[in-house]
N, C-alpha and C. Protein backbone atom coordinates (compact mmCIF):
# COMPACT_ATOMS: atom_id res chain seq x y z
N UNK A 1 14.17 24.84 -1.55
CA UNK A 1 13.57 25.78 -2.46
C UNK A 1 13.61 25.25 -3.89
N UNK A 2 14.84 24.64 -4.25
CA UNK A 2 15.11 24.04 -5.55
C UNK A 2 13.34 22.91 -5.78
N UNK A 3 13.36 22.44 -4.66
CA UNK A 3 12.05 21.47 -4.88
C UNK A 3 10.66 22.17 -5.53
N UNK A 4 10.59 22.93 -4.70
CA UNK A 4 9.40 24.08 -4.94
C UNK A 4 9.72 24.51 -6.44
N UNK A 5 10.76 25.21 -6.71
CA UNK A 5 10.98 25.90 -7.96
C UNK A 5 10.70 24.58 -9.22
N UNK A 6 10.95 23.52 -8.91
CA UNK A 6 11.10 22.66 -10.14
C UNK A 6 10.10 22.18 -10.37
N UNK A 7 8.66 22.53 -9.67
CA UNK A 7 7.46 22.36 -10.06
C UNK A 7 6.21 22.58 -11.28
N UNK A 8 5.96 21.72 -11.50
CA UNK A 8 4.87 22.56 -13.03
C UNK A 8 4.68 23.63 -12.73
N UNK A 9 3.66 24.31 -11.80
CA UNK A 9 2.78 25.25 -11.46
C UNK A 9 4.14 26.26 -11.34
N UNK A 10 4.93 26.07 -10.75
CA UNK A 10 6.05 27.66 -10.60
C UNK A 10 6.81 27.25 -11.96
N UNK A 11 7.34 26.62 -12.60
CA UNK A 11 8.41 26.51 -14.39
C UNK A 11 7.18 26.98 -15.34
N UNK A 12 5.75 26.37 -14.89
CA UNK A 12 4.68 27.52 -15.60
C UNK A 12 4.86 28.46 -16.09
N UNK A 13 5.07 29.66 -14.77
CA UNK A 13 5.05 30.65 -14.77
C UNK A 13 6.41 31.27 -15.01
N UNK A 14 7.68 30.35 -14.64
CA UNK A 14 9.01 31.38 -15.34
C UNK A 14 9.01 31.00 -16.51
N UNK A 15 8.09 30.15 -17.26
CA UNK A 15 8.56 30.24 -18.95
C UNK A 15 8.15 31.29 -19.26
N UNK A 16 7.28 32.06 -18.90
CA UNK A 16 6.73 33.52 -19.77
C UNK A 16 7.86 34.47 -19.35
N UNK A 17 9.31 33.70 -18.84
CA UNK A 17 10.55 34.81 -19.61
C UNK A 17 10.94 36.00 -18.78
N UNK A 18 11.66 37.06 -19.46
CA UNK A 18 11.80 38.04 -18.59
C UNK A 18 11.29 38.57 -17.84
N UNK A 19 9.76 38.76 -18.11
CA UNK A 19 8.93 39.92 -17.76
C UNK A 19 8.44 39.17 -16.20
N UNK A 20 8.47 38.09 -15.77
CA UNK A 20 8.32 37.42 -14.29
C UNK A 20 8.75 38.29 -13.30
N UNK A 21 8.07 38.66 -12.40
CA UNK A 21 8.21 39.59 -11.39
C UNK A 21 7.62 38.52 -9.93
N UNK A 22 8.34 38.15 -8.98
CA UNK A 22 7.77 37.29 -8.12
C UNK A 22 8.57 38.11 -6.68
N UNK A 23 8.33 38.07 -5.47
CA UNK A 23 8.67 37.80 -3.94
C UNK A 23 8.56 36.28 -3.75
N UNK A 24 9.64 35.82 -3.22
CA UNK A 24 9.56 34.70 -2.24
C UNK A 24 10.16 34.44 -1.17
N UNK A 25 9.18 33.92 -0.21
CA UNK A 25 9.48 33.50 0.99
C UNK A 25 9.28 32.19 1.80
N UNK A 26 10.51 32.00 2.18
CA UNK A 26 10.44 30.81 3.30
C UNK A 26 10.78 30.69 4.32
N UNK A 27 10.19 30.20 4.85
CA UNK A 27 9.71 29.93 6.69
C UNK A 27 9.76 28.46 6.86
N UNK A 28 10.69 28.09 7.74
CA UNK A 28 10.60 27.14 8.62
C UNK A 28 9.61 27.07 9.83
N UNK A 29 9.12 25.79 9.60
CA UNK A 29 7.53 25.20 10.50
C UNK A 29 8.41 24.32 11.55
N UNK A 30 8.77 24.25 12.81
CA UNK A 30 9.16 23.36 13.91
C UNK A 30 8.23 23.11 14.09
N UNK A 31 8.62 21.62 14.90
CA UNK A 31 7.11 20.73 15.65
C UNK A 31 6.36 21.98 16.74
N UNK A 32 6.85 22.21 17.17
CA UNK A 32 5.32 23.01 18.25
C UNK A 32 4.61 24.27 17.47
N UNK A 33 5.30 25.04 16.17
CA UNK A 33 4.09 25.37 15.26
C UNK A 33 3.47 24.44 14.62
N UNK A 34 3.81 23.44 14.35
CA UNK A 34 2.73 22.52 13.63
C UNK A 34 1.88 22.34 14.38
N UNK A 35 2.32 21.81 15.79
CA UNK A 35 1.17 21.33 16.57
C UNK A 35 0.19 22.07 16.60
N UNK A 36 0.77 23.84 16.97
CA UNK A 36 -0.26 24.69 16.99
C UNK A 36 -1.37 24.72 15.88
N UNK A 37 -0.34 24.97 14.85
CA UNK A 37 -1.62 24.70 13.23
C UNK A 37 -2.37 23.53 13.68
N UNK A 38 -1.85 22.68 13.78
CA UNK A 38 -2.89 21.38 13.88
C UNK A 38 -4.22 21.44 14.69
N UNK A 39 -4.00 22.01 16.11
CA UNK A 39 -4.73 22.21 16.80
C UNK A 39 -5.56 23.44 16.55
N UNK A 40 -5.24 24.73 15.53
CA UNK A 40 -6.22 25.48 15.11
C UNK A 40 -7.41 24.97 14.10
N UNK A 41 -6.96 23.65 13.44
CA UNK A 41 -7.42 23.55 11.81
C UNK A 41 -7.53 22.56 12.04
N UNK A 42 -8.64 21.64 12.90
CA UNK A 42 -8.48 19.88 12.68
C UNK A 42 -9.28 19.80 11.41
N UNK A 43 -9.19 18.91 11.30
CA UNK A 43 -9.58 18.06 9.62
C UNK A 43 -8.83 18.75 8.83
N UNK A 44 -8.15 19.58 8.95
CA UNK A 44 -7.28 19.77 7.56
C UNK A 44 -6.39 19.00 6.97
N UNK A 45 -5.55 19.57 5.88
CA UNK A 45 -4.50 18.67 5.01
C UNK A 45 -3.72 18.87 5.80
N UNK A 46 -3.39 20.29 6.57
CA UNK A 46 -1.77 19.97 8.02
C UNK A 46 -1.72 19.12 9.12
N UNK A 47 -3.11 18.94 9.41
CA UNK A 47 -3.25 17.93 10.68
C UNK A 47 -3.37 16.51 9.70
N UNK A 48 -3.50 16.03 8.42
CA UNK A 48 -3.55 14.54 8.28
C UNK A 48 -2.01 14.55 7.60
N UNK A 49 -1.10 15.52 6.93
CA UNK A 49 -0.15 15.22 6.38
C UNK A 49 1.07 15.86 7.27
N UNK A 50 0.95 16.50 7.75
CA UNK A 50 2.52 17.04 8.69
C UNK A 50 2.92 16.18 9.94
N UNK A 51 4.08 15.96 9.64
CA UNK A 51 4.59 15.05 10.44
C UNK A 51 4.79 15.56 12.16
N UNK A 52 4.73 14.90 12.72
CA UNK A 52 4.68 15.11 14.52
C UNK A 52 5.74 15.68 15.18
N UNK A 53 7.00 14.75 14.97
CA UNK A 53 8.29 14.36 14.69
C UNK A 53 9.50 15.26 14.26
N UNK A 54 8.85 16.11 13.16
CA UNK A 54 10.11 17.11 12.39
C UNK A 54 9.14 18.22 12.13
N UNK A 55 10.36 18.78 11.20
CA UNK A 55 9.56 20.27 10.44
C UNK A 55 8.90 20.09 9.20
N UNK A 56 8.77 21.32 8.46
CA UNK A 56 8.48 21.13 7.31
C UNK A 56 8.89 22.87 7.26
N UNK A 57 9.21 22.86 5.86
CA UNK A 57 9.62 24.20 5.23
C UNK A 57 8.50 24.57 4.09
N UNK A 58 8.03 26.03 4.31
CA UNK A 58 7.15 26.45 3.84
C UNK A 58 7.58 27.41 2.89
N UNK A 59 7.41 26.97 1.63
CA UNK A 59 7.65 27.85 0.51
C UNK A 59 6.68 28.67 -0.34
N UNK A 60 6.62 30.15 -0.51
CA UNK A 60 5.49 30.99 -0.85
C UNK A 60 6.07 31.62 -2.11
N UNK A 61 5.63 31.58 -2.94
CA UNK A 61 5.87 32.49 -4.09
C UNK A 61 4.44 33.15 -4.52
N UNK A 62 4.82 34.53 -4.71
CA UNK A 62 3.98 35.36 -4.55
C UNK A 62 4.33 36.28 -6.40
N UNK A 63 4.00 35.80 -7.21
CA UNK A 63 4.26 36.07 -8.65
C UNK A 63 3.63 37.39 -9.10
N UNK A 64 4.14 38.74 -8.99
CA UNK A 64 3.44 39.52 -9.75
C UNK A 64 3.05 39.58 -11.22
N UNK A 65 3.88 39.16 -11.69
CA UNK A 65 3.51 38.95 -13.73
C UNK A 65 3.62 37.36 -14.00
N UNK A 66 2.86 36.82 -14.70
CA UNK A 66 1.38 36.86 -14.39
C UNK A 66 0.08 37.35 -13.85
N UNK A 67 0.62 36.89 -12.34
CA UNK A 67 -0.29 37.12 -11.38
C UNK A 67 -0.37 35.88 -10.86
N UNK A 68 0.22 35.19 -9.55
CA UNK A 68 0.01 33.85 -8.89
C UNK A 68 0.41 33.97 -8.04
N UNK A 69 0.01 32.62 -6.88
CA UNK A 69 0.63 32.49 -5.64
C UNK A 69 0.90 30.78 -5.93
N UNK A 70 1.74 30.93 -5.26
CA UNK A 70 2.11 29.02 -5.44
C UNK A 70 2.62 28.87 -3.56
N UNK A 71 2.27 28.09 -2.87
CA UNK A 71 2.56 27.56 -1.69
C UNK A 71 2.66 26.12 -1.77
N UNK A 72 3.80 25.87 -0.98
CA UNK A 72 4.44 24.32 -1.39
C UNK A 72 5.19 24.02 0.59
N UNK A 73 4.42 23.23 0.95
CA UNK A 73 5.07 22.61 1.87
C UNK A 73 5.68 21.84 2.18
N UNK A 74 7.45 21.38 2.20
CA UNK A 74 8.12 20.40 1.76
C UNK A 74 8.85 19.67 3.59
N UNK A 75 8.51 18.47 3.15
CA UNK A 75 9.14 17.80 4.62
C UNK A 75 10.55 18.11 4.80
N UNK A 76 10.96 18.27 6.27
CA UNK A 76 12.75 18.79 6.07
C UNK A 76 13.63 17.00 5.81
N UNK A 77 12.94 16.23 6.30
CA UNK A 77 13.53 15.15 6.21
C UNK A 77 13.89 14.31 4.58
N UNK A 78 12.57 14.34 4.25
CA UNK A 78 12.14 13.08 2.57
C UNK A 78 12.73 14.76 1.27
N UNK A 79 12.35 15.57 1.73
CA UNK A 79 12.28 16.40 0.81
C UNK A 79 11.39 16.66 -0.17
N UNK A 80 10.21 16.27 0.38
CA UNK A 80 8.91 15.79 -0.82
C UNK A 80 7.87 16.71 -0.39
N UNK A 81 6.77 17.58 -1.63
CA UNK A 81 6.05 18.49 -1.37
C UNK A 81 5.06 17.55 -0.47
N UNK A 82 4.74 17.84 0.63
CA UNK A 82 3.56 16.92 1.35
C UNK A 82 2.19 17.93 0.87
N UNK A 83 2.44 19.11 0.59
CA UNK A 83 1.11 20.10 1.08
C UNK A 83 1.50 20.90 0.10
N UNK A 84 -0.04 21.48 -0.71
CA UNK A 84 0.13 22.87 -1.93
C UNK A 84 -1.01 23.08 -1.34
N UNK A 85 -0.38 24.74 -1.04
CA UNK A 85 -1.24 25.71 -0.57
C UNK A 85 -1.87 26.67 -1.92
């Protein structure tokens, strides 16, 4: 989560301070939901970047003040955003 949070697009939005109002959620992706995604969505960014092999952890922030959504898909292994939703 720390990965996700330390991103431009989400430190964006907590510099405007107190008044930040967000939900967030994360979900762990195992290999046989990926596969499934993969196999719903070919040509997408989940079928050329999610790995076969492992998971990936799916991070959603859902920002009421402002107003944003930030989705960040981070490998469980490298720890690196592979995917922004």
């Amino acid at each position: 989560m720390e990965i996700s949070r330390n991103t431009w697009d989400v430190q964006e939005v907590f510099n405007w301070g107190y008044r930040v109002r967000y939900n967030l959620k994360v979900k762990y992706w195992d290999t046989t939901y990926i596969a499934t995604v993969k196999r719903n969505h070919p040509g997408s960014d989940w079928e050329k970047n999610f790995p076969d092999d492992h998971g990936v952890w799916r991070v959603y922030w859902d920002i009421w003040v402002p107003g944003d959504i930030v989705v960040h898909y981070i490998d469980e292994f490298t720890g690196r955003i592979i995917s922004v939703g």
